[in-house]
N, C-alpha and C. Protein backbone atom coordinates (compact mmCIF):
# COMPACT_ATOMS: atom_id res chain seq x y z
N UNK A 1 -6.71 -1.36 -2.50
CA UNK A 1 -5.52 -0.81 -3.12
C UNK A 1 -5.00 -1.80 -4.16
N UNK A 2 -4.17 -1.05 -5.03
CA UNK A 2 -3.62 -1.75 -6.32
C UNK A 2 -1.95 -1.73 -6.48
N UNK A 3 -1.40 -2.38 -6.77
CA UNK A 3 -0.03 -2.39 -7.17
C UNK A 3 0.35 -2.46 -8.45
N UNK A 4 0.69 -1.61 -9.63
CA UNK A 4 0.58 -2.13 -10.95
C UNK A 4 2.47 -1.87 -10.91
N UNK A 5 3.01 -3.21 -11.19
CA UNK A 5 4.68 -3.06 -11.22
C UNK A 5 4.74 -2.66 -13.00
N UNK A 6 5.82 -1.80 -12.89
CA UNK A 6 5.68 -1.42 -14.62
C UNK A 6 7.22 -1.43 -14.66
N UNK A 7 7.81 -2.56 -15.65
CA UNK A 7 9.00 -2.88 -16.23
C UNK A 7 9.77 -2.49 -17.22
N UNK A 8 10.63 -2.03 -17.32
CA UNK A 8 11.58 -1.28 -18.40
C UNK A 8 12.35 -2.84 -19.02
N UNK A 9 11.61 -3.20 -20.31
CA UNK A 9 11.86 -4.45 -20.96
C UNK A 9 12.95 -4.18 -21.98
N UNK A 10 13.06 -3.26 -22.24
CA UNK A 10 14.28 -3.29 -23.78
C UNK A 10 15.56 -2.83 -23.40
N UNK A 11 16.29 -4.13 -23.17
CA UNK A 11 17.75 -3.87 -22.60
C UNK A 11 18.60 -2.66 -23.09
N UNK A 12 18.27 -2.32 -24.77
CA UNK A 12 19.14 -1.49 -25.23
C UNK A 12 18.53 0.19 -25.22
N UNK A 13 17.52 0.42 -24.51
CA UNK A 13 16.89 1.45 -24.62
C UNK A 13 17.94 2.51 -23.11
N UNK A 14 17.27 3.74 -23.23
CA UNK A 14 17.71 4.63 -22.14
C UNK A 14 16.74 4.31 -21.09
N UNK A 15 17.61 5.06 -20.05
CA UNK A 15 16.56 4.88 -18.54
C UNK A 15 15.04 5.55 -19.08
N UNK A 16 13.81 4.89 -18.58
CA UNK A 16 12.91 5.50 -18.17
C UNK A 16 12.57 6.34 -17.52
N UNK A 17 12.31 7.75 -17.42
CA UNK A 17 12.07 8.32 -16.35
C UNK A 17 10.82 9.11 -16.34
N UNK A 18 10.62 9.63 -14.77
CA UNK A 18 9.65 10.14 -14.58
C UNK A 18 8.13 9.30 -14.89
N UNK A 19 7.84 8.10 -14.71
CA UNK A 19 6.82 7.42 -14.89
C UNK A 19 5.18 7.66 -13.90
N UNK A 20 4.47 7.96 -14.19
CA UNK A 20 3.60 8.43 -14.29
C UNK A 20 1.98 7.53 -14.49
N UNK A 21 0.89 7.90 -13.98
CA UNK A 21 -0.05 7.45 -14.00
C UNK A 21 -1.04 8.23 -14.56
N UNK A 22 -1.93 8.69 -15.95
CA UNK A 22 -3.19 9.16 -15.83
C UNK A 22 -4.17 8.39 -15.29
N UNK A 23 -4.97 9.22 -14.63
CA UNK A 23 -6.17 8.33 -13.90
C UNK A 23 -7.40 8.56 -14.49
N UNK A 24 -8.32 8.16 -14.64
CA UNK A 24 -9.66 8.50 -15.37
C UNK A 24 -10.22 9.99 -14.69
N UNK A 25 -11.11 11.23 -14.99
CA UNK A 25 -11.40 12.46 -14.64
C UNK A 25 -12.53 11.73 -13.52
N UNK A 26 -13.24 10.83 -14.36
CA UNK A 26 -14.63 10.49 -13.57
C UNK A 26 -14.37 10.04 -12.12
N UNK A 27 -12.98 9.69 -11.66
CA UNK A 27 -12.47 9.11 -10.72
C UNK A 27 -12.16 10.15 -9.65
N UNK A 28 -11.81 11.23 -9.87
CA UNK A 28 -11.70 12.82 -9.14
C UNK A 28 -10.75 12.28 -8.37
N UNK A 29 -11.04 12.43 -7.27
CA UNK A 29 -9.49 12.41 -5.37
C UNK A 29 -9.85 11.23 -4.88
N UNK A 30 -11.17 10.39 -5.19
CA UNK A 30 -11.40 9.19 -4.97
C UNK A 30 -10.16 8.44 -5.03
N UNK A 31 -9.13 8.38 -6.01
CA UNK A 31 -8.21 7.33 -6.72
C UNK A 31 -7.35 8.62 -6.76
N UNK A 32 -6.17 7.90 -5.44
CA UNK A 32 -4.76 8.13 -5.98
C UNK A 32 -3.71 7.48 -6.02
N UNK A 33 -2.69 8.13 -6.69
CA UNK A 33 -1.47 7.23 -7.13
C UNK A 33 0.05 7.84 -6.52
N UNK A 34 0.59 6.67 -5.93
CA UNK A 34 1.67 7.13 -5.38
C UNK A 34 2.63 6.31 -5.83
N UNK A 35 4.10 6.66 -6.27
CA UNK A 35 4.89 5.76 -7.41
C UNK A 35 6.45 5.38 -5.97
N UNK A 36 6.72 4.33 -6.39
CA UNK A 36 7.96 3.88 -6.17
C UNK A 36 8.90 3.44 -6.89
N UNK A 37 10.68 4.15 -6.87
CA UNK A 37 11.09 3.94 -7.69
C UNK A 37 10.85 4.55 -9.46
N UNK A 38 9.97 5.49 -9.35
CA UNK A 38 9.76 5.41 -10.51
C UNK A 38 10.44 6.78 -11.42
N UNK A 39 11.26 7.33 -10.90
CA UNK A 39 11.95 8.19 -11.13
C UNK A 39 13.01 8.47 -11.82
N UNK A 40 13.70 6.78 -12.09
CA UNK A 40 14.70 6.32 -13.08
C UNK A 40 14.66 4.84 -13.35
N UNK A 41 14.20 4.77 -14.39
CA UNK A 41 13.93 3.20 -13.88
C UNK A 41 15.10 2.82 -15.42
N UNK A 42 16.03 1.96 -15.15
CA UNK A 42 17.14 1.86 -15.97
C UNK A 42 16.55 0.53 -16.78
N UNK A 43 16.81 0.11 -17.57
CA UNK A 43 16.55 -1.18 -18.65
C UNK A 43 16.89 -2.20 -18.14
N UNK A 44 15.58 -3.26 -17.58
CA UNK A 44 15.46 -4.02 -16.99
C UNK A 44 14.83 -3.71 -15.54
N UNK A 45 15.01 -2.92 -15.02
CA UNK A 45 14.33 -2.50 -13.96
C UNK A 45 13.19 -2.06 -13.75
N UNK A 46 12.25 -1.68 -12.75
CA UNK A 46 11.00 -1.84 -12.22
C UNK A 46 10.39 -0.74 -11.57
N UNK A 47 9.56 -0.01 -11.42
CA UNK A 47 8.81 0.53 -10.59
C UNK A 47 7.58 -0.04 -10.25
N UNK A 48 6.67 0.94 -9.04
CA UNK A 48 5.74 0.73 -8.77
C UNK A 48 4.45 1.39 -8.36
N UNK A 49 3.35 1.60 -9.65
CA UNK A 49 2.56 2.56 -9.19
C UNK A 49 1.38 1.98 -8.40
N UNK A 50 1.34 2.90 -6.91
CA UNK A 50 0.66 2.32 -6.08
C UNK A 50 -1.04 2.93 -6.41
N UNK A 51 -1.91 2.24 -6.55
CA UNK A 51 -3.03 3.34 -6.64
C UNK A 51 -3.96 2.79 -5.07
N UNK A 52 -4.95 3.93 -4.43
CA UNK A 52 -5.85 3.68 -3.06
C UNK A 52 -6.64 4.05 -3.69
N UNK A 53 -7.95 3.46 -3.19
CA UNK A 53 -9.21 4.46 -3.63
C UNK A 53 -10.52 4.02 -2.53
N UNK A 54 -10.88 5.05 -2.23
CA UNK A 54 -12.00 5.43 -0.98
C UNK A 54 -12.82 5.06 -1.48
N UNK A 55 -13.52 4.77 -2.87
CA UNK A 55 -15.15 4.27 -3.06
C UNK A 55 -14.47 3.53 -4.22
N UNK A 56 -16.00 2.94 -4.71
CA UNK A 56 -15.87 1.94 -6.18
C UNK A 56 -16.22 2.46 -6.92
N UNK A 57 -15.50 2.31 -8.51
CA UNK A 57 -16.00 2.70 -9.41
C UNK A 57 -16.10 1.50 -10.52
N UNK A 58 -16.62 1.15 -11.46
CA UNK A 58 -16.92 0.90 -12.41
C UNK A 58 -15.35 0.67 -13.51
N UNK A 59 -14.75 -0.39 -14.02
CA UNK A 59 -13.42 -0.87 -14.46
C UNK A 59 -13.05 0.58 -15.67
N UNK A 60 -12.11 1.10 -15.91
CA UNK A 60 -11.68 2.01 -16.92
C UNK A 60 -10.46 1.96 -16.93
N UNK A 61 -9.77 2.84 -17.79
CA UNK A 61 -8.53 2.74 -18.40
C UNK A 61 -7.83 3.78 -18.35
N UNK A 62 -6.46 3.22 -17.63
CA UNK A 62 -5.36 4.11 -16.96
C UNK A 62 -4.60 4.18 -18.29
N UNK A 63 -3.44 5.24 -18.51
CA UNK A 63 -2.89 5.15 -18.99
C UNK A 63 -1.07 5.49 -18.28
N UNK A 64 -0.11 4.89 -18.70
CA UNK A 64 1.12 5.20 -18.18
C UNK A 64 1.59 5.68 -18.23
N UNK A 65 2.77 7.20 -18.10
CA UNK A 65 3.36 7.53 -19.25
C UNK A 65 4.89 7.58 -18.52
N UNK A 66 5.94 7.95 -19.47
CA UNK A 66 7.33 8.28 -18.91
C UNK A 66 8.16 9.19 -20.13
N UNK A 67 9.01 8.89 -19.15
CA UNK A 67 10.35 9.94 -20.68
C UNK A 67 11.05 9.13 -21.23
N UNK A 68 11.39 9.05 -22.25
CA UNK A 68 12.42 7.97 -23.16
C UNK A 68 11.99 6.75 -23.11
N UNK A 69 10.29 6.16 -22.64
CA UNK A 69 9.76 5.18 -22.54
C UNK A 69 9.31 4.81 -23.69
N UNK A 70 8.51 3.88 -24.39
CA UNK A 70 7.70 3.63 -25.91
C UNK A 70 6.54 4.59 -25.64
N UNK A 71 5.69 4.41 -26.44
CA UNK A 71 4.30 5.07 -26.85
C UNK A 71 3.48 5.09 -25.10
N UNK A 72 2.82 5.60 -24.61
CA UNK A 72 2.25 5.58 -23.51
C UNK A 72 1.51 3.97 -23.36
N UNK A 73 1.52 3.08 -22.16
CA UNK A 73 0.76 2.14 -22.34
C UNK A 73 -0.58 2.32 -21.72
N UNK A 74 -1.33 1.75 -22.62
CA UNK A 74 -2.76 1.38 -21.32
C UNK A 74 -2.98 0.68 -20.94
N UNK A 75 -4.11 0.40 -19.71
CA UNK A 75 -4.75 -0.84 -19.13
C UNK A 75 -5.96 -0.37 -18.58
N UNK A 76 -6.65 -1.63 -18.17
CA UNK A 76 -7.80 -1.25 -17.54
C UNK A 76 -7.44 -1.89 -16.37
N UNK A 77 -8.11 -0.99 -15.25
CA UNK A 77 -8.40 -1.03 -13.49
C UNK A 77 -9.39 -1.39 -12.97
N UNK A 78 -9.70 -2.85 -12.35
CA UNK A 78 -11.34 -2.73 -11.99
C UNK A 78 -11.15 -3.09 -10.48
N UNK A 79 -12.15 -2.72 -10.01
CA UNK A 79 -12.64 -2.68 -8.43
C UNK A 79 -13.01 -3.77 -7.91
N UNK A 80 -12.63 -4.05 -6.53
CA UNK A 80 -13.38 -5.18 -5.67
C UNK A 80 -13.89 -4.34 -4.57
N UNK A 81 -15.50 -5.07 -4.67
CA UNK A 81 -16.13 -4.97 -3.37
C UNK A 81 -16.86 -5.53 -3.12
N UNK A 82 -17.12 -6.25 -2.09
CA UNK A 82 -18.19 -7.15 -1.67
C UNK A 82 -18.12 -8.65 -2.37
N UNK A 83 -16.82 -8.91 -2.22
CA UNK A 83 -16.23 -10.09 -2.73
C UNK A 83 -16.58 -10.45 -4.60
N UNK A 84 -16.64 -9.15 -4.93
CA UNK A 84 -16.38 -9.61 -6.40
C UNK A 84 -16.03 -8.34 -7.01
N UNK A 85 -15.98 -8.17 -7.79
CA UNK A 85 -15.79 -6.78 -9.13
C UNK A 85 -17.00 -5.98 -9.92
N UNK A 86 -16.45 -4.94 -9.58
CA UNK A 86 -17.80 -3.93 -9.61
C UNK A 86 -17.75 -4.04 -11.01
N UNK A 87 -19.25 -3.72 -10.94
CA UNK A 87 -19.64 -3.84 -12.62
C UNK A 87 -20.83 -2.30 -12.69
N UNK A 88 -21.24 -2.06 -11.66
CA UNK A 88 -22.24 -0.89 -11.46
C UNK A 88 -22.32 -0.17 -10.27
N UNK A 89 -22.02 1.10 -10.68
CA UNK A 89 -22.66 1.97 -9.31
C UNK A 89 -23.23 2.93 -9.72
N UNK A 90 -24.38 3.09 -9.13
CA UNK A 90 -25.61 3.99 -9.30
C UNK A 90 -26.59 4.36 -8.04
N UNK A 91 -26.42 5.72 -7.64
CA UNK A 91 -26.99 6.16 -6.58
C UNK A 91 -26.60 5.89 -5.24
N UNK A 92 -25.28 5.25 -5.17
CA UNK A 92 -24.96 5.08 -3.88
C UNK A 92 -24.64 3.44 -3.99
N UNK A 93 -25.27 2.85 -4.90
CA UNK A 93 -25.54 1.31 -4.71
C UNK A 93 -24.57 0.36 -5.65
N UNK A 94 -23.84 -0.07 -5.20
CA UNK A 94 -22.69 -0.67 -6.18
C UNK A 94 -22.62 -2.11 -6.00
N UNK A 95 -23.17 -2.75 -7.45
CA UNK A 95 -23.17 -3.97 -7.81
C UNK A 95 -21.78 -4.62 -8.36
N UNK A 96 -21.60 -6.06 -8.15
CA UNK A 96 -20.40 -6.97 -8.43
C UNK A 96 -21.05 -7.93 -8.89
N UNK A 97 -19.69 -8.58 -9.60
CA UNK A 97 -20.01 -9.95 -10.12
C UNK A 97 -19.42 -10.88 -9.03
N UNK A 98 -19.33 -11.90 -8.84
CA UNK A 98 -18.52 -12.76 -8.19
C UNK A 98 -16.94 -13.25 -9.00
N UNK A 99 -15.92 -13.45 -8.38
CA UNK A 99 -15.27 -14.21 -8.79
C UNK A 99 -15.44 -15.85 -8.78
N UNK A 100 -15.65 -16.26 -8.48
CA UNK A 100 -15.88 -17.48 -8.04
C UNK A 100 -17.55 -18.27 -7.88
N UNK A 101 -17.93 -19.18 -8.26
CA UNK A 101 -19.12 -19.52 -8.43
C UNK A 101 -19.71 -20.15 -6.42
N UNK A 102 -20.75 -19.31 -6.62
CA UNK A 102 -21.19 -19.27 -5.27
C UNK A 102 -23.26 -19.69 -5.26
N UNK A 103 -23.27 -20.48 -6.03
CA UNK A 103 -24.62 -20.38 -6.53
C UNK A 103 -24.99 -22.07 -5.05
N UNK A 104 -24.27 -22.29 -4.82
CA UNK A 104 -24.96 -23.33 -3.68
C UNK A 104 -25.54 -24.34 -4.70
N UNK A 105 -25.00 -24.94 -5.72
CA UNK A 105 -25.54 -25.81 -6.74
C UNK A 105 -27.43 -25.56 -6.89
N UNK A 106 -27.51 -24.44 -7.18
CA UNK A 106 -28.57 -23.75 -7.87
C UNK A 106 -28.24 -23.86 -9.58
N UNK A 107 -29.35 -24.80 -10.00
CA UNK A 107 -29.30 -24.46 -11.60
C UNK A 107 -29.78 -23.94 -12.25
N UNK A 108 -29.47 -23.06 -13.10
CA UNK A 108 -30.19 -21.85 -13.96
C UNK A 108 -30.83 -22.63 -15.18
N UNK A 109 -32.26 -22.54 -15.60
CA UNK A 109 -32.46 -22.95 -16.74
C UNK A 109 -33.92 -22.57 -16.92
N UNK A 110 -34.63 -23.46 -18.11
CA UNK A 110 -36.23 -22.72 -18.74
C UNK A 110 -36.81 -23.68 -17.34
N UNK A 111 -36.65 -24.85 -16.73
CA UNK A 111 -37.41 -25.56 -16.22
C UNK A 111 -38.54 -26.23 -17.08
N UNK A 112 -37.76 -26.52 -17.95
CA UNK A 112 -39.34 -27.50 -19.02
C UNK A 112 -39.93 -26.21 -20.33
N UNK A 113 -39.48 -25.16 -19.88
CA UNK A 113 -40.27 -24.16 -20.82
C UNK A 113 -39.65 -23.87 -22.36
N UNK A 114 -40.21 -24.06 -23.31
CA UNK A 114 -39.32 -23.64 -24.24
C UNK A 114 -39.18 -22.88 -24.75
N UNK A 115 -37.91 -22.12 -25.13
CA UNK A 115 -37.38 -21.07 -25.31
C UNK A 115 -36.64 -20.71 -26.67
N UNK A 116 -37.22 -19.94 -28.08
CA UNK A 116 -36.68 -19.63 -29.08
C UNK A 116 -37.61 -19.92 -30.00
């Protein structure tokens, strides 16, 4: 699960309301979003769109929206599983990168070979 807090920054603007999440299509009932607070959110104040999601997908781009808010914002959403961030799923089989370097001081290189 995800927490994306979304802030009403321009002191002199009207309340925000009705704030909102598009979710990617490719994502279907996999990924949903449940909001807190986000119903009036006054200048300076905060909501919070909660998103869950039952499988992994591959990082894409949410978009936000509200009433009397600026232009819709976007971002991108990416997945953890299997202690890193999905980068591929295909056929059932979903690959990650690591966060963190886990190579057991393994060094990558030609080994003497030259290369270019």
């Amino acid at each position: 699960s995800l927490d994306i807090v979304v802030v009403s920054s321009n002191p002199l603007a009207t309340s925000n309301t009705d704030i909102t999440a598009s979710l990617p299509p490719a994502w279907g009932s996999a990924v949903t979003a449940s909001y807190t607070d986000c119903t009036d959110v006054v200048p300076g104040g905060s909501c919070t769109i909660h998103l869950q999601a039952t499988a992994p997908f591959v990082a894409d781009q949410i978009t936000i929206n509200g009433t009397n808010g600026a232009s819709p914002l976007t971002t991108y959403v990416a997945f953890r599983a299997g202690g890193g961030l999905v980068f591929s799923v295909n056929g059932g089989v979903t690959k990650v990168v690591t966060e963190a370097n886990i190579s057991s001081g393994i060094i990558w290189g030609g080994y003497g070979y030259e290369v270019g």
